[in-house]
Protein backbone atom coordinates (compact mmCIF):
# COMPACT_ATOMS: atom_id res chain seq x y z
CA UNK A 1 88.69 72.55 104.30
CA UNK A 2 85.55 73.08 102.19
CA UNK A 3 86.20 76.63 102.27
CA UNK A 4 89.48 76.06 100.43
CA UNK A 5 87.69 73.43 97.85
CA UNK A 6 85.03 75.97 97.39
CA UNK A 7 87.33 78.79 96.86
CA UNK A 8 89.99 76.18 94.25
CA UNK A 9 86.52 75.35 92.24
CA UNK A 10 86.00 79.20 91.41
CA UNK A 11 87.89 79.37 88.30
CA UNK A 12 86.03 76.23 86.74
CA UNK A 13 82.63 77.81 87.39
CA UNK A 14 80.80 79.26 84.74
CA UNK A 15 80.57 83.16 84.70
CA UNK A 16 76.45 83.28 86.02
CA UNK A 17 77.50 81.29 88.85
CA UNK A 18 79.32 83.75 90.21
CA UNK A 19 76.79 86.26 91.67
CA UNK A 20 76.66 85.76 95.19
CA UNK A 21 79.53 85.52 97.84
CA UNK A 22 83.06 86.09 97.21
CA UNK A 23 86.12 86.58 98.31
CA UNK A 24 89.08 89.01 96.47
CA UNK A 25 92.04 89.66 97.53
CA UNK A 26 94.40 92.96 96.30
CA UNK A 27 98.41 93.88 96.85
CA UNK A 28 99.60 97.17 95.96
CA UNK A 29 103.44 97.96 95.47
CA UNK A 30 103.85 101.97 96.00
CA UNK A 31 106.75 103.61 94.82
CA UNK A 32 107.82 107.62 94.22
CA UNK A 33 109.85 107.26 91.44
CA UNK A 34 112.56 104.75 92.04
CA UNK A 35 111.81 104.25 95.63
CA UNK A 36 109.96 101.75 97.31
CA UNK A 37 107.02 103.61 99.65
CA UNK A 38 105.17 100.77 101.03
CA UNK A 39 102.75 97.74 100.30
CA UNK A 40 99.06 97.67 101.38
CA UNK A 41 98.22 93.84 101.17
CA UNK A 42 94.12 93.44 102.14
CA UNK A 43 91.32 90.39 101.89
CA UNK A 44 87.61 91.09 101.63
CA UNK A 45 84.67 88.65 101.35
CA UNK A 46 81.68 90.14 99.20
CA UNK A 47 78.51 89.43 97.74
CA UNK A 48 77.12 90.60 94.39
CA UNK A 49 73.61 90.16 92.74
CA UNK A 50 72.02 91.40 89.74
CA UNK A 51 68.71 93.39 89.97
CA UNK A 52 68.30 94.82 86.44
CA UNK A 53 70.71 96.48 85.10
CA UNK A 54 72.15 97.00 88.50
CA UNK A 55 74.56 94.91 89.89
CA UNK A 56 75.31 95.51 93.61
CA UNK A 57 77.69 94.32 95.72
CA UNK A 58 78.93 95.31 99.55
CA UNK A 59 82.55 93.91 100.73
CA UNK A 60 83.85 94.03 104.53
CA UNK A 61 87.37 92.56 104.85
CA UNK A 62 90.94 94.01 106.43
CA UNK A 63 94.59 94.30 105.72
CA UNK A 64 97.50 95.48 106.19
CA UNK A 65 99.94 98.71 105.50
CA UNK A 66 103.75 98.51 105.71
CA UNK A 67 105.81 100.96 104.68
CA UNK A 68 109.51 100.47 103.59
CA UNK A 69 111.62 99.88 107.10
CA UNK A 70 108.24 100.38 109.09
CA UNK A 71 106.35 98.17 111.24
CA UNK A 72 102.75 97.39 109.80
CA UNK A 73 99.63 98.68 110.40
CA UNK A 74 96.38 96.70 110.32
CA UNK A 75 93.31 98.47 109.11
CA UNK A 76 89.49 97.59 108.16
CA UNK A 77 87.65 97.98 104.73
CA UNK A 78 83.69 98.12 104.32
CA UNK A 79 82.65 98.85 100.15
CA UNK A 80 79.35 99.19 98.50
CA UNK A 81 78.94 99.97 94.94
CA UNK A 82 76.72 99.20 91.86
CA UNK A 83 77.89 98.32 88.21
CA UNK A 84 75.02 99.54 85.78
CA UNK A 85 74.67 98.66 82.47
CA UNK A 86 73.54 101.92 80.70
CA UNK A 87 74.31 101.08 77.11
CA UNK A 88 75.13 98.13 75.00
CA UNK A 89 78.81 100.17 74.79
CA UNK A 90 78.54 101.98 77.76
CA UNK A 91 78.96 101.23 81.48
CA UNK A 92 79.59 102.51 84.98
CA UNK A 93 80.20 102.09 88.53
CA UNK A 94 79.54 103.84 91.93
CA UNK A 95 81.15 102.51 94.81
CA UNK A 96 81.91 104.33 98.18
CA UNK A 97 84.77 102.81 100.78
CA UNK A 98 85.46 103.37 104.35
CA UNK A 99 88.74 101.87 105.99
CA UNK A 100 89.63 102.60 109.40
CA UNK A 101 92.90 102.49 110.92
CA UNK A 102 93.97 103.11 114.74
CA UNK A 103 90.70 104.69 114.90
CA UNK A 104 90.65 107.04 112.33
CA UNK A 105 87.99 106.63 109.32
CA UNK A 106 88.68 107.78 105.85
CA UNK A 107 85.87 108.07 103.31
CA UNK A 108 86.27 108.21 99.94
CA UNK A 109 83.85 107.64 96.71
CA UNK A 110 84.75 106.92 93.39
CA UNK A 111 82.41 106.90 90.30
CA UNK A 112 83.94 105.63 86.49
CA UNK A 113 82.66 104.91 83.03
CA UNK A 114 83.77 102.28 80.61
CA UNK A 115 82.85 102.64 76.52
CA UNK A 116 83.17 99.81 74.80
CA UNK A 117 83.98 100.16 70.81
């Protein structure tokens, strides 16, 4: 029960009390053209600080795969990344993501930019 009060009192926090734990949640609809593919549904819990210009964060949660007319498929997630503010107009991020599913791992590692005009 607190855990649900905790998690309905996020939106009326201000925006520096929210480094620290987390949770996010993310649904993706995949489609090739017109047609439906599948729909990867997954739940992490996080934490994020700030340590200069740094801000890391590591997430470990699980989901779920289902593709159209197939039974689901449960997999893990563990993420680590860093924002870092370079710039007052420019930003990036490094993060690097292993999910595992029926006991296979896949890696991948993703590094962006953001300018801001």
């Amino acid at each position: 029960m607190k855990f649900a009060i905790a998690l309905a009192a996020i939106p009326f926090m201000a925006a520096p009390a929210l480094a620290g734990p987390y949770v996010s949640t993310k649904s993706e609809f995949k489609f090739s053209d017109a047609n439906y593919k599948e729909a990867v549904n997954q739940a992490r819990l996080g934490y994020d600080w700030k340590v200069g210009a740094l801000k890391p964060y590591v997430e470990l949660g699980g989901g779920a795969k289902t593709p159209d007319g197939g039974a689901s498929k449960g997999f893990t997630a563990a993420e680590i990344g860093t924002g870092i503010k370079l710039t007052d107009e420019l930003s990036a991020k490094l993060k690097a993501e292993a999910t595992q599913t029926n006991g296979a791992t896949s890696w991948k590692a993703e590094l962006s930019t953001k300018y801001r005009f």
